[in-house]
PDB file of N, CA and C in Angstrom:
ATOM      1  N   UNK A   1       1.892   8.900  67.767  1.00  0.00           N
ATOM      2  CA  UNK A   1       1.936   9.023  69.213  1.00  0.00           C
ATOM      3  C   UNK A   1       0.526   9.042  69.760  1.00  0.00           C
ATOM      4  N   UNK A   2       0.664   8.173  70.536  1.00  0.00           N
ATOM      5  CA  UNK A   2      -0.990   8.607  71.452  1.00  0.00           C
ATOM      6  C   UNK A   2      -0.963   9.804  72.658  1.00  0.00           C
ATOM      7  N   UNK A   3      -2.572   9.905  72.611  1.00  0.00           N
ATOM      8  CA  UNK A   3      -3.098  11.440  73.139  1.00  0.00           C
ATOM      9  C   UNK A   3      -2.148  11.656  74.640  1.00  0.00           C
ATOM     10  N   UNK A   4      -1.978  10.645  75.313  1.00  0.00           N
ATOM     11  CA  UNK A   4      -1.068  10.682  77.042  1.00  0.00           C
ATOM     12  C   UNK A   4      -0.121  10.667  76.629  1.00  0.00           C
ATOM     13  N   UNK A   5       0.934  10.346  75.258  1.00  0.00           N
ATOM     14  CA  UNK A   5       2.529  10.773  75.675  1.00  0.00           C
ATOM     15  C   UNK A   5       2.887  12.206  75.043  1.00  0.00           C
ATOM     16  N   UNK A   6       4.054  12.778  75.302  1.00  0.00           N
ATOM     17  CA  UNK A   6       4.268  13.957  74.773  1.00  0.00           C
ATOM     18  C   UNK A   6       5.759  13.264  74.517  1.00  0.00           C
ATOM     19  N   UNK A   7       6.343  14.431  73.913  1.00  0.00           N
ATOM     20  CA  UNK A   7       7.585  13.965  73.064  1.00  0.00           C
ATOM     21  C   UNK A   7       8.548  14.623  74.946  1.00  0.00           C
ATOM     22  N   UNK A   8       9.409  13.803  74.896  1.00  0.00           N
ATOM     23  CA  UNK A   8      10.615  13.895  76.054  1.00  0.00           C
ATOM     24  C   UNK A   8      12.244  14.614  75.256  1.00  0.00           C
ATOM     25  N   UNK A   9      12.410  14.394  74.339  1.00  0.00           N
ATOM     26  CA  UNK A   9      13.799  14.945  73.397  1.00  0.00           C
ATOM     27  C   UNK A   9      13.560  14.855  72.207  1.00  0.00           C
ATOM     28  N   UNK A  10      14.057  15.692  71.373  1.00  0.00           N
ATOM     29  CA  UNK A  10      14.055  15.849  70.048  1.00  0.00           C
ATOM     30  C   UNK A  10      15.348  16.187  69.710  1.00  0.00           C
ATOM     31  N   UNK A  11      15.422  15.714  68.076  1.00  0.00           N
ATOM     32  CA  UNK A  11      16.953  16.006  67.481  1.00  0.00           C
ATOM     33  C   UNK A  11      16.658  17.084  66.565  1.00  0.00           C
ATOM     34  N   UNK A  12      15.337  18.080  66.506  1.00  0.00           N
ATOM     35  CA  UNK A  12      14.728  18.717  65.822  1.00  0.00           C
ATOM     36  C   UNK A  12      16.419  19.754  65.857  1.00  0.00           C
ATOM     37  N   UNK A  13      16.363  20.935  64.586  1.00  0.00           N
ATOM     38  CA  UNK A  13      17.376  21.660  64.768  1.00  0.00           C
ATOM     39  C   UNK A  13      16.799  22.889  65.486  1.00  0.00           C
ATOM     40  N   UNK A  14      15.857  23.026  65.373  1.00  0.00           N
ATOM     41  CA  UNK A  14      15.535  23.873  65.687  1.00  0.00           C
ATOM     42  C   UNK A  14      15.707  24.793  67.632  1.00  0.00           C
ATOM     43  N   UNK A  15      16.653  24.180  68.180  1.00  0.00           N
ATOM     44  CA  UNK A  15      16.626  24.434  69.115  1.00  0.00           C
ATOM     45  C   UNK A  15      18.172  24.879  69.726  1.00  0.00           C
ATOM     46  N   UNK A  16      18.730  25.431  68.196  1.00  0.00           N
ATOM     47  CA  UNK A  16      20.239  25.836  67.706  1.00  0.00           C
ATOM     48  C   UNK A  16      20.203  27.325  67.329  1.00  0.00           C
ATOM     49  N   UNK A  17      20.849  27.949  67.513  1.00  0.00           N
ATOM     50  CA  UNK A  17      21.426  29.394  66.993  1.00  0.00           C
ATOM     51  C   UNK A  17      22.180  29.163  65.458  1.00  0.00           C
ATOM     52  N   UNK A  18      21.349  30.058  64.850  1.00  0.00           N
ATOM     53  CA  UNK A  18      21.914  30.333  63.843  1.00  0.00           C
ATOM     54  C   UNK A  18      23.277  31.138  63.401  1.00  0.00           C
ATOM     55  N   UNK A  19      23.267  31.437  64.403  1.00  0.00           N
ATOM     56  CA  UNK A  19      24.278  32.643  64.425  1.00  0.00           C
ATOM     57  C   UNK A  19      25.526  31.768  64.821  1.00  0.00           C
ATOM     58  N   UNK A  20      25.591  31.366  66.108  1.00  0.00           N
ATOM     59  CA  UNK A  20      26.515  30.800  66.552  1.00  0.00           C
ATOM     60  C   UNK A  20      26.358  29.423  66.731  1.00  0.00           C
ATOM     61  N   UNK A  21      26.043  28.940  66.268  1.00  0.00           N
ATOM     62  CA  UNK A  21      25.444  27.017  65.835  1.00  0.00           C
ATOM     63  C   UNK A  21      25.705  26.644  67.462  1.00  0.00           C
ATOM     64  N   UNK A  22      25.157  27.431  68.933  1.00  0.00           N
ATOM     65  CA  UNK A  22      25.200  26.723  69.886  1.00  0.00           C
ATOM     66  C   UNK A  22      23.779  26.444  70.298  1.00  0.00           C
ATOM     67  N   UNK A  23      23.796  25.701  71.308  1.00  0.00           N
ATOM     68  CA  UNK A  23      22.095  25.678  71.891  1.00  0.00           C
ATOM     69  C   UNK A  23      21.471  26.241  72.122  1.00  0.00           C
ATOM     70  N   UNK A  24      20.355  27.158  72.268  1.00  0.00           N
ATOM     71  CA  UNK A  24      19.725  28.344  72.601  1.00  0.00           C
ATOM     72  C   UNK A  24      20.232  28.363  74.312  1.00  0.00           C
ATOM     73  N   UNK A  25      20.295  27.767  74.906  1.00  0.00           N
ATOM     74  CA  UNK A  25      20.434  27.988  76.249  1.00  0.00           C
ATOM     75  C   UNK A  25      22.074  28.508  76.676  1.00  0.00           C
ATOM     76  N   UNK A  26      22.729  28.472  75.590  1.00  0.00           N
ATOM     77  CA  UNK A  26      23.685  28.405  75.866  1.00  0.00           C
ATOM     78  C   UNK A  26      24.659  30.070  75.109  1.00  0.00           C
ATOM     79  N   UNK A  27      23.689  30.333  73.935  1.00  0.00           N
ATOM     80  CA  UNK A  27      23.576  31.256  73.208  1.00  0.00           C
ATOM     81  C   UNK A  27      23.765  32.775  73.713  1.00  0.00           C
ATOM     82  N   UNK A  28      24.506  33.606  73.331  1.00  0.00           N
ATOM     83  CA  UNK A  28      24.564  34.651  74.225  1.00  0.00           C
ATOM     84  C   UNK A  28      24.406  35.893  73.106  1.00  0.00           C
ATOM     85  N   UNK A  29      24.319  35.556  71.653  1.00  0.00           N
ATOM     86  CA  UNK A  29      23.676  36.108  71.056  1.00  0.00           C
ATOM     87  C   UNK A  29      22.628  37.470  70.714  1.00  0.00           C
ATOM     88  N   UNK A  30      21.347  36.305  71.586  1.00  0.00           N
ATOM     89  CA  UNK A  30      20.257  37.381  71.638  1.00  0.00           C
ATOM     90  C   UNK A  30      20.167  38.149  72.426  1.00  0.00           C
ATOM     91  N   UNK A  31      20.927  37.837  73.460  1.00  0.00           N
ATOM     92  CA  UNK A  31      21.196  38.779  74.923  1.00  0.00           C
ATOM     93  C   UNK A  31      22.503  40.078  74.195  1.00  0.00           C
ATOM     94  N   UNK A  32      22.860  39.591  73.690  1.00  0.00           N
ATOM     95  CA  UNK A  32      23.996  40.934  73.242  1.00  0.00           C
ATOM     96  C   UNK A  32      23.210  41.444  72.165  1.00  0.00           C
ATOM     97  N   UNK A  33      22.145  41.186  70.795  1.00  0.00           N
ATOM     98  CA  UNK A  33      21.211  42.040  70.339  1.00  0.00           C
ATOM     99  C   UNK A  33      20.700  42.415  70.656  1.00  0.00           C
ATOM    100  N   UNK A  34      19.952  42.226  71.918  1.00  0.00           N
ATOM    101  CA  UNK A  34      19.029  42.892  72.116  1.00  0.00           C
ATOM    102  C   UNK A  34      19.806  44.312  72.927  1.00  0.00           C
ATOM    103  N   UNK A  35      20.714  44.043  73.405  1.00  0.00           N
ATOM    104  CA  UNK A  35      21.295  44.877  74.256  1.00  0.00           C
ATOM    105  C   UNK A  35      21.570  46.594  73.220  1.00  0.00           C
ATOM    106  N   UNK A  36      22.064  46.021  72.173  1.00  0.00           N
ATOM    107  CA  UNK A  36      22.280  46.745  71.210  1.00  0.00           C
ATOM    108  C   UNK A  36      20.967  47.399  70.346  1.00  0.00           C
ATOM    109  N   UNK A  37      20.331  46.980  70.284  1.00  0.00           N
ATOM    110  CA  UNK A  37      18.273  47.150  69.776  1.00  0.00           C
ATOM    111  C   UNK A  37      17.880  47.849  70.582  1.00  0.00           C
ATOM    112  N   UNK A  38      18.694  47.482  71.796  1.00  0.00           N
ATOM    113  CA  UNK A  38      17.576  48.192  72.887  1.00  0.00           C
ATOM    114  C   UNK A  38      17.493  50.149  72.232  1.00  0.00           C
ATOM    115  N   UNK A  39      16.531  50.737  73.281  1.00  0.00           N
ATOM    116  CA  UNK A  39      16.508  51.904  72.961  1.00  0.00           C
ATOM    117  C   UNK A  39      16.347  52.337  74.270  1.00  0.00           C
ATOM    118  N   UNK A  40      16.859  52.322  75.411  1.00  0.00           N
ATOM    119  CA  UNK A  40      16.251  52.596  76.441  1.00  0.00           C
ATOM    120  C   UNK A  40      17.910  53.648  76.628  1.00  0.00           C
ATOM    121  N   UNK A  41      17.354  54.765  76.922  1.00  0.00           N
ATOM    122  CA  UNK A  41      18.156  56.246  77.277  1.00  0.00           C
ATOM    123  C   UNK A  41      18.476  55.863  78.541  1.00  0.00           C
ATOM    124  N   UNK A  42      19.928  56.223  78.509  1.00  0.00           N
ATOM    125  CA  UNK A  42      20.856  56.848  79.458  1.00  0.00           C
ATOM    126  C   UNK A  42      20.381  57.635  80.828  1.00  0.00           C
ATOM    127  N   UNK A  43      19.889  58.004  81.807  1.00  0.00           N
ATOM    128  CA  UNK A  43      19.633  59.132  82.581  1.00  0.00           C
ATOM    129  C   UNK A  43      20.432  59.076  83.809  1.00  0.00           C
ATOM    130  N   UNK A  44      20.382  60.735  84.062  1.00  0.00           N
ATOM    131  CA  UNK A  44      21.630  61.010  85.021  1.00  0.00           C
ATOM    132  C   UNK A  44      21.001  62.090  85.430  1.00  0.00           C
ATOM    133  N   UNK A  45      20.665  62.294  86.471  1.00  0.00           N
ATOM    134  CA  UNK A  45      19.195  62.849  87.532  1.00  0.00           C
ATOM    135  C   UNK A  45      19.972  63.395  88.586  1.00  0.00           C
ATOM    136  N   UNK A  46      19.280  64.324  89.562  1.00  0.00           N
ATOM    137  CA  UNK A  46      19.899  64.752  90.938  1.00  0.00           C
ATOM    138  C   UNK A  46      18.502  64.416  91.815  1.00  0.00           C
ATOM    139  N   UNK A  47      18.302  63.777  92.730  1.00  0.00           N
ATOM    140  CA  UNK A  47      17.232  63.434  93.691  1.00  0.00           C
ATOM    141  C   UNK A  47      17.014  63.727  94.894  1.00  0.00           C
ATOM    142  N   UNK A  48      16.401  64.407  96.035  1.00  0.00           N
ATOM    143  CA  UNK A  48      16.326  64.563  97.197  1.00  0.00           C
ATOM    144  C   UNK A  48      15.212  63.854  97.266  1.00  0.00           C
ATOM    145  N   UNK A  49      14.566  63.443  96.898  1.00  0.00           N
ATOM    146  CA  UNK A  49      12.878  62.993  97.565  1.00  0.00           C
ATOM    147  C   UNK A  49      13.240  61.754  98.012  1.00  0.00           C
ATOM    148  N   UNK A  50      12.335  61.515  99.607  1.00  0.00           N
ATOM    149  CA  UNK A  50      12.955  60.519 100.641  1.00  0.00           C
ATOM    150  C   UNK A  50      14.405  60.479 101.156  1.00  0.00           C
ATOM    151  N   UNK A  51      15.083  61.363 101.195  1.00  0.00           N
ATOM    152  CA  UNK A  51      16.452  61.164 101.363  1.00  0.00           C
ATOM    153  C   UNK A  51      16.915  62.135 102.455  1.00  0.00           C
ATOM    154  N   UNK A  52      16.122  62.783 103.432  1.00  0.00           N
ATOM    155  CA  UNK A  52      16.347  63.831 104.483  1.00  0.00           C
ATOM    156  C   UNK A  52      17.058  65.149 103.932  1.00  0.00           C
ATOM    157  N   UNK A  53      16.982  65.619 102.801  1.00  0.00           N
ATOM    158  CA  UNK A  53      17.430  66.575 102.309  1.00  0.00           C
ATOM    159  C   UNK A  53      18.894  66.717 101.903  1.00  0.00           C
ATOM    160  N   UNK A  54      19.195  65.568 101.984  1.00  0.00           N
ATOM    161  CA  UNK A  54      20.796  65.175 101.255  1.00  0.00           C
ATOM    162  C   UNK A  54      20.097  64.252 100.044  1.00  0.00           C
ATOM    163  N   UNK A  55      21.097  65.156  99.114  1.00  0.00           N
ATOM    164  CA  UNK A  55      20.864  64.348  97.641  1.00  0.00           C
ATOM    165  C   UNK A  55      21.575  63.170  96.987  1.00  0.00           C
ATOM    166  N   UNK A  56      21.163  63.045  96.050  1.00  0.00           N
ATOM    167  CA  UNK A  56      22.260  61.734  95.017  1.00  0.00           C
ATOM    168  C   UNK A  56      21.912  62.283  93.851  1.00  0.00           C
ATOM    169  N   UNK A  57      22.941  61.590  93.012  1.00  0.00           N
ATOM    170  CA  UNK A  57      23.001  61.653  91.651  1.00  0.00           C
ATOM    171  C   UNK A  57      22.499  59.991  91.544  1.00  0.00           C
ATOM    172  N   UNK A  58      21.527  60.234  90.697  1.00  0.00           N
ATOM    173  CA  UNK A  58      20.511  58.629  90.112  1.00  0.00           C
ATOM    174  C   UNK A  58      21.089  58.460  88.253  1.00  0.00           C
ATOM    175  N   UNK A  59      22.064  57.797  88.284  1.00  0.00           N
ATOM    176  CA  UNK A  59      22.361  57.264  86.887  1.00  0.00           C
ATOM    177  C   UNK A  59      21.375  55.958  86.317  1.00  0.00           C
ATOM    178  N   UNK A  60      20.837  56.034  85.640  1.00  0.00           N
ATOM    179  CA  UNK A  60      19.928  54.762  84.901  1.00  0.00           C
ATOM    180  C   UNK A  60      19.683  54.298  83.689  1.00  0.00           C
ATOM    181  N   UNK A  61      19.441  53.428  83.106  1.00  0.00           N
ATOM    182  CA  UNK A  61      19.474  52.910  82.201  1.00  0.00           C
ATOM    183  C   UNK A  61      20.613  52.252  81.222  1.00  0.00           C
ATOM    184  N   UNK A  62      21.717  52.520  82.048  1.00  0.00           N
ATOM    185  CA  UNK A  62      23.024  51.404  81.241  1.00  0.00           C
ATOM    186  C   UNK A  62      22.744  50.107  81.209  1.00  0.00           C
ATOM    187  N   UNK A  63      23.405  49.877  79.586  1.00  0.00           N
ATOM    188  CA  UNK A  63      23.016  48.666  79.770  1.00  0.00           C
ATOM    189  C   UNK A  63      24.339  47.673  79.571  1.00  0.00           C
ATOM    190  N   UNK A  64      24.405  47.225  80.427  1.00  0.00           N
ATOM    191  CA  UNK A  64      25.544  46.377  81.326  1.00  0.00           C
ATOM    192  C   UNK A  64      25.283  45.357  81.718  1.00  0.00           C
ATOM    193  N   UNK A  65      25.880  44.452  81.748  1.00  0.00           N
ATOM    194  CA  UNK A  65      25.848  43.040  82.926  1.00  0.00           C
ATOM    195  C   UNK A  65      26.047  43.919  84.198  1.00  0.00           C
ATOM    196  N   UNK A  66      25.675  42.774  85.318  1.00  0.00           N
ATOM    197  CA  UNK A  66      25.782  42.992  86.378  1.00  0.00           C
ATOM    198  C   UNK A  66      27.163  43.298  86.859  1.00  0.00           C
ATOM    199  N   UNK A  67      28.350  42.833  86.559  1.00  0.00           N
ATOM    200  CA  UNK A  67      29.420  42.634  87.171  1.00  0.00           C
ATOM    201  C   UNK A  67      29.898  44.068  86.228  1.00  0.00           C
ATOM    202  N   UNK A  68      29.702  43.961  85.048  1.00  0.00           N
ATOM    203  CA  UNK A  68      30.690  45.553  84.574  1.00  0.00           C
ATOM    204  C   UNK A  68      29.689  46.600  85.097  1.00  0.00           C
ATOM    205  N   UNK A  69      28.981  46.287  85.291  1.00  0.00           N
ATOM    206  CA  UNK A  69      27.898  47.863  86.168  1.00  0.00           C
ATOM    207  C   UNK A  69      28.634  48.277  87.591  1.00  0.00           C
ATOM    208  N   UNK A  70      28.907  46.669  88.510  1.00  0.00           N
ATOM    209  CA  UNK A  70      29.492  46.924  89.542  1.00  0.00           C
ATOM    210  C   UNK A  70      30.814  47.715  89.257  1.00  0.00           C
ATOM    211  N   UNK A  71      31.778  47.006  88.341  1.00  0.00           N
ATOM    212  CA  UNK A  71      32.989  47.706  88.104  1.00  0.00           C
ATOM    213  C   UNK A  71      33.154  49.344  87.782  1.00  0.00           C
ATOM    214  N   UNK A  72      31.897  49.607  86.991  1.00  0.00           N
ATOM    215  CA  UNK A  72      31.222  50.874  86.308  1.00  0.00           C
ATOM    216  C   UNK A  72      31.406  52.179  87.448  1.00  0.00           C
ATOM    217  N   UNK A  73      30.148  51.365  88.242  1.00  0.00           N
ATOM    218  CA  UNK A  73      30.293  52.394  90.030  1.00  0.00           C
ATOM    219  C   UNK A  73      31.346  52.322  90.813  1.00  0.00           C
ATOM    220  N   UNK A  74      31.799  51.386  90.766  1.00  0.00           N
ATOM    221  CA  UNK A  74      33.260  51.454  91.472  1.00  0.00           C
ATOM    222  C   UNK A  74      34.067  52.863  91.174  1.00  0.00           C
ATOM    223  N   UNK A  75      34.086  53.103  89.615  1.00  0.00           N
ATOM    224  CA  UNK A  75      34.894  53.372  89.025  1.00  0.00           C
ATOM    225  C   UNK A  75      34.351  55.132  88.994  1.00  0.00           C
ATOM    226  N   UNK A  76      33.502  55.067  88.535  1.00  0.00           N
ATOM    227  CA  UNK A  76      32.586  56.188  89.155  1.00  0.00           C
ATOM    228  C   UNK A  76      32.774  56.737  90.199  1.00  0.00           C
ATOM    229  N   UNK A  77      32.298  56.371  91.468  1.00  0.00           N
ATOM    230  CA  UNK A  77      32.764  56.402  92.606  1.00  0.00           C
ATOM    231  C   UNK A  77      34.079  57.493  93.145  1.00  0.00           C
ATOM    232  N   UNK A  78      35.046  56.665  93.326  1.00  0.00           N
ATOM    233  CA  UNK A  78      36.674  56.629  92.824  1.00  0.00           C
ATOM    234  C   UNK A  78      36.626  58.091  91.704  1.00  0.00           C
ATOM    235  N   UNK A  79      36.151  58.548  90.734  1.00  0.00           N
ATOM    236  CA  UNK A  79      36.728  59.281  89.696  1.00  0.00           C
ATOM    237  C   UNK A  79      36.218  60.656  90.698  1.00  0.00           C
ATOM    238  N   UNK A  80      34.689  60.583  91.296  1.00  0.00           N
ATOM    239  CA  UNK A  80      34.246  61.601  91.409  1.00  0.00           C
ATOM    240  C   UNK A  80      34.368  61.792  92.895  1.00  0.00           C
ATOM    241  N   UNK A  81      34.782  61.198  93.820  1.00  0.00           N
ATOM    242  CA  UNK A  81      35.196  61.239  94.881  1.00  0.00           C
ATOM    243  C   UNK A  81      34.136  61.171  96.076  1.00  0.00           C
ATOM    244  N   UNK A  82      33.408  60.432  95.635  1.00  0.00           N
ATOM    245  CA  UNK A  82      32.489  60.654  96.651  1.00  0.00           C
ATOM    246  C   UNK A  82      31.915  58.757  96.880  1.00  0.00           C
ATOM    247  N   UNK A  83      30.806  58.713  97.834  1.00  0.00           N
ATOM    248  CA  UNK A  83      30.139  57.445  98.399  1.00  0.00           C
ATOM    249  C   UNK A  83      29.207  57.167  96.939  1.00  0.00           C
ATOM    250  N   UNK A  84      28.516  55.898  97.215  1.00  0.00           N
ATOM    251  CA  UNK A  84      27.120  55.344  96.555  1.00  0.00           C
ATOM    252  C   UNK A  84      27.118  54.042  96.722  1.00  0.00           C
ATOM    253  N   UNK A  85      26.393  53.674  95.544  1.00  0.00           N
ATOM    254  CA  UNK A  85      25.731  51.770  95.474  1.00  0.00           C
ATOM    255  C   UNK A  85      25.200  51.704  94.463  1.00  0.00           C
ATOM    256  N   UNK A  86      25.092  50.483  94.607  1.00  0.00           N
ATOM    257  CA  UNK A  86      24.446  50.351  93.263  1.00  0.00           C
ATOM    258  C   UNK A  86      23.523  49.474  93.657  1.00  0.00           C
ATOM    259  N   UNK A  87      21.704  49.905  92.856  1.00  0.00           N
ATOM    260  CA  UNK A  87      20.567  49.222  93.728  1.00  0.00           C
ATOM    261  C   UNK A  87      20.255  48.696  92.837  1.00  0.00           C
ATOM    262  N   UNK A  88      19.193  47.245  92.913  1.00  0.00           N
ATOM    263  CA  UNK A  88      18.498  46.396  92.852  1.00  0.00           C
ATOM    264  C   UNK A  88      18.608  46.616  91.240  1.00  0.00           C
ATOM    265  N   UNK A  89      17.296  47.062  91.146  1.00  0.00           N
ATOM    266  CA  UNK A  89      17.038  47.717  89.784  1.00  0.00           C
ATOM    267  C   UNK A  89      17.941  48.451  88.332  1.00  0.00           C
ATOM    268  N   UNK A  90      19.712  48.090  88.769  1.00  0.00           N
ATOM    269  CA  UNK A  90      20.733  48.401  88.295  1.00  0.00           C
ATOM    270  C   UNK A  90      20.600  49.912  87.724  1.00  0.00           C
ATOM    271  N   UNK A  91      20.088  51.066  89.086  1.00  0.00           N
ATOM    272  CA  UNK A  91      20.869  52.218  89.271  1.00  0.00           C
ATOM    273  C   UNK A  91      22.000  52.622  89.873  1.00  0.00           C
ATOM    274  N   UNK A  92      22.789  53.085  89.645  1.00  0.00           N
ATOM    275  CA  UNK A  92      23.946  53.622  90.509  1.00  0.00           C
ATOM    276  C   UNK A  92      23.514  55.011  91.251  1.00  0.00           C
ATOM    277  N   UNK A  93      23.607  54.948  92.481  1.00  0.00           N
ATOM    278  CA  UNK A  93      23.414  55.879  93.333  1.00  0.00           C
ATOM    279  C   UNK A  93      24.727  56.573  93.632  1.00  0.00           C
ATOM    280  N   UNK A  94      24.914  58.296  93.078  1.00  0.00           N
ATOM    281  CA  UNK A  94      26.381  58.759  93.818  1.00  0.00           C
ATOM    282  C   UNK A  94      26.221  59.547  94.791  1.00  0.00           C
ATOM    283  N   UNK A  95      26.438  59.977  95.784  1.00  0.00           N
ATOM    284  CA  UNK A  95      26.453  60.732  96.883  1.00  0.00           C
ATOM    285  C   UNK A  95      26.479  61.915  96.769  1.00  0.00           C
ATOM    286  N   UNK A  96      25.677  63.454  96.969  1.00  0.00           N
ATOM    287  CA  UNK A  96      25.913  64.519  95.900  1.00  0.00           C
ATOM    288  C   UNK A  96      25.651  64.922  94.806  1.00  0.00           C
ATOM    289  N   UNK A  97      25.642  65.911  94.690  1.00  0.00           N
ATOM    290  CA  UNK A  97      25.265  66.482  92.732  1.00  0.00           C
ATOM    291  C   UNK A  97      26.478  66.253  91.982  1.00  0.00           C
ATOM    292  N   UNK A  98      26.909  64.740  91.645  1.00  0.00           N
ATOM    293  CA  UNK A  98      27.620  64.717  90.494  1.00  0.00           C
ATOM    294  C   UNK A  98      27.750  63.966  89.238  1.00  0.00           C
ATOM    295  N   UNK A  99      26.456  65.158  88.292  1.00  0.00           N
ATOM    296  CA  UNK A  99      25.943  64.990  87.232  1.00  0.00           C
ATOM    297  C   UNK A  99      26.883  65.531  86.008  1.00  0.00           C
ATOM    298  N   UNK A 100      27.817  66.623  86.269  1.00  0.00           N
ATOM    299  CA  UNK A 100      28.800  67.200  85.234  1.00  0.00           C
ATOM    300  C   UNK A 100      29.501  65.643  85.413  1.00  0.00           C
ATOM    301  N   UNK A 101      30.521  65.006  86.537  1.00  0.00           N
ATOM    302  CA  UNK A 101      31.586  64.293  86.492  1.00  0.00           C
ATOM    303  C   UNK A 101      31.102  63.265  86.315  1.00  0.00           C
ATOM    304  N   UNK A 102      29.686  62.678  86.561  1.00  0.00           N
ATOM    305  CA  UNK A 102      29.664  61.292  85.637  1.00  0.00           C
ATOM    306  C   UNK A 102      28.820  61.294  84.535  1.00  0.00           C
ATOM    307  N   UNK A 103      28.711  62.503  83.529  1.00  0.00           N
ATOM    308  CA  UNK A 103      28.708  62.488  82.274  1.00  0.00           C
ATOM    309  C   UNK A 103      30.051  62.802  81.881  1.00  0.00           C
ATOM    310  N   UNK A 104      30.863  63.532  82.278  1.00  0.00           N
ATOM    311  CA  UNK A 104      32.103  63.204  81.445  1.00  0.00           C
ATOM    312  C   UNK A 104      32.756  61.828  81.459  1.00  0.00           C
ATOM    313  N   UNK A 105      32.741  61.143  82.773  1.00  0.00           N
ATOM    314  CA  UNK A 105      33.022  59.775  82.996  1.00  0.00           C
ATOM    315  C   UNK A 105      32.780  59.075  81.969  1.00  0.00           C
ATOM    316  N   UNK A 106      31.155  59.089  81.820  1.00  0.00           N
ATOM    317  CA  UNK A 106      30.889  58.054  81.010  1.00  0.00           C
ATOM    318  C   UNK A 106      30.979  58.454  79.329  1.00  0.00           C
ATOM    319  N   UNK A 107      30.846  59.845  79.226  1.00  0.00           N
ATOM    320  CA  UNK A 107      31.352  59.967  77.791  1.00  0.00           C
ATOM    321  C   UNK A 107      32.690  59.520  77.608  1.00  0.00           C
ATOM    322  N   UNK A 108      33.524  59.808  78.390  1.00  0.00           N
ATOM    323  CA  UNK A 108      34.749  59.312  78.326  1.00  0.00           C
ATOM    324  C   UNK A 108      35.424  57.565  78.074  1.00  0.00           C
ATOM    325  N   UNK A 109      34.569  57.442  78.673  1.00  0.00           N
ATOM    326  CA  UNK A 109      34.667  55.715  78.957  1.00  0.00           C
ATOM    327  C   UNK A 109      33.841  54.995  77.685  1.00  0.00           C
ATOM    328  N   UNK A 110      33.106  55.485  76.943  1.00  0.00           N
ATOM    329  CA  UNK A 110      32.271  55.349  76.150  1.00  0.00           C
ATOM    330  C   UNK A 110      30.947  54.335  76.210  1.00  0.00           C
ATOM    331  N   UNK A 111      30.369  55.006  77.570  1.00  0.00           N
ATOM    332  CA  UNK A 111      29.145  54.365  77.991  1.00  0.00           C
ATOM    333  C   UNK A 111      28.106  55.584  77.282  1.00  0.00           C
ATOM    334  N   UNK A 112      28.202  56.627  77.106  1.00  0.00           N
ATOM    335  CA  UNK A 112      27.717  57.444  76.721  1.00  0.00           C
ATOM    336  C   UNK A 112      27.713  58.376  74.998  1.00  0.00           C
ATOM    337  N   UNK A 113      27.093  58.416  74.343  1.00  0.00           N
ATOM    338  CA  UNK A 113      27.121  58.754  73.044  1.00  0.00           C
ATOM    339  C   UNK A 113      27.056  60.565  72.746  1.00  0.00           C
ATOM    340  N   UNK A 114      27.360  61.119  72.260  1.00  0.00           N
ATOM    341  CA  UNK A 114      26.650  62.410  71.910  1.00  0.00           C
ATOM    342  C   UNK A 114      28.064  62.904  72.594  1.00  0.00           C
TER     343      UNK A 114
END
């Protein structure tokens, strides 16, 4: 090959999962190991700061897709009877100090270990 072309496609294998003989792009694999590798802790917090002296319960670090996180707080929500959301940064915000009812939640549900 000369120095101005670069290669456009290859039949190289290398651009296959071993695991699941699909395309890397297509692979969902490393996204579910890593999920499992991960080490990033659970937390379940009570917060007033910035909030006019009404609190939340700050749940963080599940690790979820987007759509079972939504289902997650929904469900949350609903168990413990109160408002929230779920922000950007995939915390669930609950309305109130309820840190006993969504650790039993989630021990229950088995988002939670111990």
């Amino acid at each position: 090959m000369s120095e101005n072309s670069r290669l456009v496609y290859s039949t190289d294998g290398n651009n296959i999962c071993t695991t699941c003989k699909k395309p890397f792009r297509k692979c969902k694999c490393k996204k579910e190991q890593s999920k499992l590798n991960s080490k990033t802790a659970l937390r379940i917090h009570f917060e007033k700061k910035g909030r006019k002296g009404s609190g939340v319960t700050v749940i963080s670090g599940l690790l979820l897709d987007k759509k079972e996180l939504r289902n997650v707080a929904a469900n949350l929500k609903k168990h413990c009877g109160v408002g929230g959301s779920l922000k950007n940064n995939n915390d669930i915000e609950l309305q109130g100090d309820q840190k006993i009812k969504a650790e039993a939640y989630l021990r229950k549900h088995d988002h939670l270990q111990n």
